[in-house]
C-alpha atoms as a PDB file:
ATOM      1  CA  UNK A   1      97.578 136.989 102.645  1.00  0.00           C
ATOM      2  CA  UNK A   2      95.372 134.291 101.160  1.00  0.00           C
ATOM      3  CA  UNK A   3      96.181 132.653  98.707  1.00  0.00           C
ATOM      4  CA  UNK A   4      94.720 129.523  96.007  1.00  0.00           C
ATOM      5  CA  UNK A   5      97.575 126.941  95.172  1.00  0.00           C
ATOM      6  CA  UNK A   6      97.312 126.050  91.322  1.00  0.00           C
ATOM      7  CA  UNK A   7     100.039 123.668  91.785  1.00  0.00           C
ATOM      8  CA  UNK A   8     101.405 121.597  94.436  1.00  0.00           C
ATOM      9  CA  UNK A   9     103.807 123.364  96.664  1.00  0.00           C
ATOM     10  CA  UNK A  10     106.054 121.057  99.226  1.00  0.00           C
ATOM     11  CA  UNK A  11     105.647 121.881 102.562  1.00  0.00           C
ATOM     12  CA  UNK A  12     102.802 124.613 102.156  1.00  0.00           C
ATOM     13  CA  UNK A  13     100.077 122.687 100.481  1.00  0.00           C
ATOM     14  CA  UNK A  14      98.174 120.636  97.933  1.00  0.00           C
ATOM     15  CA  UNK A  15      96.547 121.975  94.316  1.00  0.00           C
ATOM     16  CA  UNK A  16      93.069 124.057  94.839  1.00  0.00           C
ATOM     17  CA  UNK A  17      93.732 124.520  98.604  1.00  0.00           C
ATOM     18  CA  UNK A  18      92.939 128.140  99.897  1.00  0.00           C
ATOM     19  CA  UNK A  19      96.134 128.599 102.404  1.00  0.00           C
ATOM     20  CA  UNK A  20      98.053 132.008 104.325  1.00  0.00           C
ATOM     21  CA  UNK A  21     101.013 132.858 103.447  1.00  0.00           C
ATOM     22  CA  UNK A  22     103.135 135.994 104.126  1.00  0.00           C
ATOM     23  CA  UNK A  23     102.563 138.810 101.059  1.00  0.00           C
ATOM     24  CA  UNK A  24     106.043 138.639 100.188  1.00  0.00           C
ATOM     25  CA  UNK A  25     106.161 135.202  99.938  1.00  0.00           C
ATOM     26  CA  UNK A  26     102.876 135.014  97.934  1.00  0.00           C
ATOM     27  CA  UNK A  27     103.640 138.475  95.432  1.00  0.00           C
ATOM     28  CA  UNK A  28     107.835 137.102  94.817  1.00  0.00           C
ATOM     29  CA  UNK A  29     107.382 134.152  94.636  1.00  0.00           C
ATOM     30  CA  UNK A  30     103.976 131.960  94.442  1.00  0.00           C
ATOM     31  CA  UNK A  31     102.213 134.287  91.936  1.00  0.00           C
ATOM     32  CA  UNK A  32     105.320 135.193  89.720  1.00  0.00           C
ATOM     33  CA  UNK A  33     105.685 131.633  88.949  1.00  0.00           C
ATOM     34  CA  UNK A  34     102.262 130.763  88.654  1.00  0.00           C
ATOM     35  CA  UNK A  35     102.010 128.153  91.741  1.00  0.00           C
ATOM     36  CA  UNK A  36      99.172 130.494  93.077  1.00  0.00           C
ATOM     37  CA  UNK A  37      96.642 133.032  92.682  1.00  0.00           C
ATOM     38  CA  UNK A  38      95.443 135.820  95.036  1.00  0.00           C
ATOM     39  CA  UNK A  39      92.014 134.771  97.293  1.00  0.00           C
ATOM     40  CA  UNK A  40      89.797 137.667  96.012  1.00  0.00           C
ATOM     41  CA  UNK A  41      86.455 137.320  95.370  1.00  0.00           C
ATOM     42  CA  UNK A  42      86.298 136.233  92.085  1.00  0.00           C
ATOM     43  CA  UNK A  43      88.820 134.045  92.026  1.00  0.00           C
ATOM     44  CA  UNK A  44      86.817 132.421  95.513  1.00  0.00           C
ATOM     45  CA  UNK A  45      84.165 131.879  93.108  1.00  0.00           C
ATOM     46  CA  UNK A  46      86.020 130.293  90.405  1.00  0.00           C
ATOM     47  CA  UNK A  47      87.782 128.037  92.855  1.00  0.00           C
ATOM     48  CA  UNK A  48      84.215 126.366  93.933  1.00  0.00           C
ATOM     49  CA  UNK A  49      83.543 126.077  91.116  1.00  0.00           C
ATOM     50  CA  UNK A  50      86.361 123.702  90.055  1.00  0.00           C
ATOM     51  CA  UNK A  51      85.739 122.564  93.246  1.00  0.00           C
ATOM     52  CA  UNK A  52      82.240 121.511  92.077  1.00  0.00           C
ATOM     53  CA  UNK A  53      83.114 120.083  88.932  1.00  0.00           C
ATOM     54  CA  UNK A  54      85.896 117.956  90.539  1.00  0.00           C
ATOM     55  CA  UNK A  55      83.453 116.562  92.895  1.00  0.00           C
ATOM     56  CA  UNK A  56      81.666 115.662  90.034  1.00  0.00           C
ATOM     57  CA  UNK A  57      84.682 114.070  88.078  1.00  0.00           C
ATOM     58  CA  UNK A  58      85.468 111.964  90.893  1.00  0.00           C
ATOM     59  CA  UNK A  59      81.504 110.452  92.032  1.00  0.00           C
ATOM     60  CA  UNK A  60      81.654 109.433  88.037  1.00  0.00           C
ATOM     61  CA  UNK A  61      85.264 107.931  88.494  1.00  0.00           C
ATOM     62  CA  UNK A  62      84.242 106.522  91.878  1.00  0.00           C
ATOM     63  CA  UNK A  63      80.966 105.048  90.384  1.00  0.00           C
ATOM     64  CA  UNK A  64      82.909 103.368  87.141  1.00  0.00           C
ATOM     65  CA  UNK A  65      85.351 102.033  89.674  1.00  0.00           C
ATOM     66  CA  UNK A  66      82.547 100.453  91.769  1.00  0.00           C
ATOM     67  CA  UNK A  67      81.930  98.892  88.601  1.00  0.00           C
ATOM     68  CA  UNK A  68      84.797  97.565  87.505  1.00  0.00           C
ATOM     69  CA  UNK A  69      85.417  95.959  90.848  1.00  0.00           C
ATOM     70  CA  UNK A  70      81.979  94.267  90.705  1.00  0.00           C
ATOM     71  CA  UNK A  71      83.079  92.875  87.694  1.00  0.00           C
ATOM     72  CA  UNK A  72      86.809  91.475  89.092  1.00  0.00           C
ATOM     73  CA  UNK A  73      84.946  90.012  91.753  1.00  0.00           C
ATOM     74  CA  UNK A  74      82.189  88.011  90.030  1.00  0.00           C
ATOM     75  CA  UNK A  75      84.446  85.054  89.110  1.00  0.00           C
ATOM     76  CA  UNK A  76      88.113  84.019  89.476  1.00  0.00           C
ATOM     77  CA  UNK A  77      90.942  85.212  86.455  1.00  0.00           C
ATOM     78  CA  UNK A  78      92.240  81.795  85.125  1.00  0.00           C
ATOM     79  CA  UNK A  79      95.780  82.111  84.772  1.00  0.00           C
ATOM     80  CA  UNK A  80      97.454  79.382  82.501  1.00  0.00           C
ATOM     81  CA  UNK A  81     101.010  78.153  83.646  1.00  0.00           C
ATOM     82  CA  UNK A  82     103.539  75.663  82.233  1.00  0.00           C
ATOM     83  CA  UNK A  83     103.406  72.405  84.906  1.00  0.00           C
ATOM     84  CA  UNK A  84     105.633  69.100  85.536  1.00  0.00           C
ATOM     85  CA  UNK A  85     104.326  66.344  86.205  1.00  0.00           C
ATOM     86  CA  UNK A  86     103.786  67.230  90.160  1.00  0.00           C
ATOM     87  CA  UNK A  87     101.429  69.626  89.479  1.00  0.00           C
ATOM     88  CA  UNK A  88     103.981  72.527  90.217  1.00  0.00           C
ATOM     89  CA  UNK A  89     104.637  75.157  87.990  1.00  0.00           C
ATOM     90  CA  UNK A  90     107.981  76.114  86.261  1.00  0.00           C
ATOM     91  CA  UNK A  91     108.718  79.332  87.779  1.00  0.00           C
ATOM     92  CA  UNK A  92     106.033  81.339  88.759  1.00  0.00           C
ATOM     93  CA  UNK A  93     102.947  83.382  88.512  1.00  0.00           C
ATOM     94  CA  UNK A  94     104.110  87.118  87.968  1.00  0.00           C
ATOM     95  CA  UNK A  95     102.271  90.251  88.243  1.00  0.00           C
ATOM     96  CA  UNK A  96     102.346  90.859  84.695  1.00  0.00           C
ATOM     97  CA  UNK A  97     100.895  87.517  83.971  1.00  0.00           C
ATOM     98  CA  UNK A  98      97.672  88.475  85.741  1.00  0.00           C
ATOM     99  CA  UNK A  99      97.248  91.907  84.237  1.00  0.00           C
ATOM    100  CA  UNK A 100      97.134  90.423  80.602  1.00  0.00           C
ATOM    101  CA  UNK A 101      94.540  87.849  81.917  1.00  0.00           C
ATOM    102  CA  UNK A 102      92.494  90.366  83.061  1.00  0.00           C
ATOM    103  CA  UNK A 103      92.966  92.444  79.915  1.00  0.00           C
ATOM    104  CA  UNK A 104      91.951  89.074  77.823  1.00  0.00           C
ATOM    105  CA  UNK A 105      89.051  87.673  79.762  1.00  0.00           C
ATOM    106  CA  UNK A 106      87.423  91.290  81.892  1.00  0.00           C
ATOM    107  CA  UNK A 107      88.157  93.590  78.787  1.00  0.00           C
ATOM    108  CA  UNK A 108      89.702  95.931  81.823  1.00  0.00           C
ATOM    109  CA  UNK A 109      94.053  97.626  81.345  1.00  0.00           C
ATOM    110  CA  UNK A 110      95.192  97.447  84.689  1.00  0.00           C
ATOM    111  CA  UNK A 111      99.203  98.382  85.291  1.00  0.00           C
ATOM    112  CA  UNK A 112     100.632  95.617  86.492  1.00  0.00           C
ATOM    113  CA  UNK A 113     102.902  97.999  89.030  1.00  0.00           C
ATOM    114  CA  UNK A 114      99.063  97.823  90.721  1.00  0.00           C
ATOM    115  CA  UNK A 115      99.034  94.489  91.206  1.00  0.00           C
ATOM    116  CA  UNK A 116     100.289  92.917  94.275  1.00  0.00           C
ATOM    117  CA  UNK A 117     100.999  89.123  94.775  1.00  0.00           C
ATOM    118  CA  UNK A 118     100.876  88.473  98.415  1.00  0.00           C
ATOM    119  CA  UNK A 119     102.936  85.456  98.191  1.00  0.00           C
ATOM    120  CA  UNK A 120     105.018  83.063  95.961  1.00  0.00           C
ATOM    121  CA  UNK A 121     102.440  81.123  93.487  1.00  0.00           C
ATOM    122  CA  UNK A 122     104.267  78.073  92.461  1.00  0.00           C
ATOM    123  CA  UNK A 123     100.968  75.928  92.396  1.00  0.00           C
ATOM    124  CA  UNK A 124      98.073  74.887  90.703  1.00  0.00           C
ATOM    125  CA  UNK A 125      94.863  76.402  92.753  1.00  0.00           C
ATOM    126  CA  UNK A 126      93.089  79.324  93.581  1.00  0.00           C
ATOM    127  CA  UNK A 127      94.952  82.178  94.866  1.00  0.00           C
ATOM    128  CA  UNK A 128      94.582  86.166  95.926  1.00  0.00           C
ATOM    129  CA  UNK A 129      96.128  88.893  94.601  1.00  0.00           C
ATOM    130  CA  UNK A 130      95.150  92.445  95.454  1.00  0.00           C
ATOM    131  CA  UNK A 131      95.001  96.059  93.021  1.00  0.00           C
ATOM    132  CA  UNK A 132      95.382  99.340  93.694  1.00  0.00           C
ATOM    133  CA  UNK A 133      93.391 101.133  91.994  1.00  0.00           C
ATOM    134  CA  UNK A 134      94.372 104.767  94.133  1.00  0.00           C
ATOM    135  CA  UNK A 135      92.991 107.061  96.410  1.00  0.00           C
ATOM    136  CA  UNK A 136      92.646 104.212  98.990  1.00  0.00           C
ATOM    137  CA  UNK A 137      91.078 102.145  97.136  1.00  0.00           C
ATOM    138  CA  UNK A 138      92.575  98.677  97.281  1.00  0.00           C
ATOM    139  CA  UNK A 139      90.677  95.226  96.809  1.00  0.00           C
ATOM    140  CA  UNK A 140      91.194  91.593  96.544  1.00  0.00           C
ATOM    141  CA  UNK A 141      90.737  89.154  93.812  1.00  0.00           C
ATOM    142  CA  UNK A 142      91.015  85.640  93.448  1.00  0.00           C
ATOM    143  CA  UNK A 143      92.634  84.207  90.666  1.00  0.00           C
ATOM    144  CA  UNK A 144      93.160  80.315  89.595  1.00  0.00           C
ATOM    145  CA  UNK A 145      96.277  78.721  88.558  1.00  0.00           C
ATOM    146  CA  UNK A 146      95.828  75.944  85.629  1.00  0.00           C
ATOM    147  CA  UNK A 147      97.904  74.086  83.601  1.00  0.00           C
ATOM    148  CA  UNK A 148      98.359  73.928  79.834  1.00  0.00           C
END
């Protein structure tokens, strides 16, 4: 029997995929508790539909991601730090520490679980950190150390 997951199932399938399963699997189980819904004809049609309007959802997430990334991009986040007189810092840059510079001086909320430092920053300079922003979309920015 066909079936149209509403929800994902472990180890049969994501949400809105069109899978087989056996019929007593699918009427006991995956349609009592509302994980799926019979592959009739109507419900076919409803499903590309959501299908369509997903597509949709995502070309307009994908485009105001482009967007946002253009801006990240376009010049360095300055990140202030407490400094001796060596020009090291005391302590170090932190993840969180970026994502309220980029909240300040982009206007952008990015998580800072996101964020990845790729190393220790413990000096003044320019430096790369990269986001996640999902769905395999990673990228790298630079950011610059300065002292107060």
């Amino acid at each position: 029997m066909q079936v149209i997951l509403i929800q994902d199932v472990d180890n049969l399938g994501a949400r809105h995929e069109l899978v087989n399963v056996k019929n007593g699997y699918a009427r006991n189980y995956l349609i009592p508790r509302k994980l799926a819904v019979e592959a009739n004809p109507s419900n076919l049609k409803q499903h590309e539909e959501k299908l369509k309007v997903i597509a949709k959802k995502e070309a307009a997430m994908l485009a105001e991601l482009n967007k946002v990334i253009d801006i990240l991009k376009s010049s360095p986040v300055k990140v202030t730090a407490k400094t001796g007189t060596s020009g090291k810092i005391f302590g170090s840059v932190t993840s969180l520490q970026i994502a309220r510079a980029i909240r300040d001086q982009k206007g952008y909320e990015i998580d800072r679980k996101r964020i990845t430092i790729s190393e220790d920053v413990k000096e003044l300079g320019t430096h790369k950190v990269s986001i996640d922003f999902g769905n395999s979309n990673v990228v790298e920015i630079d950011f610059e150390v300065v002292g107060e």
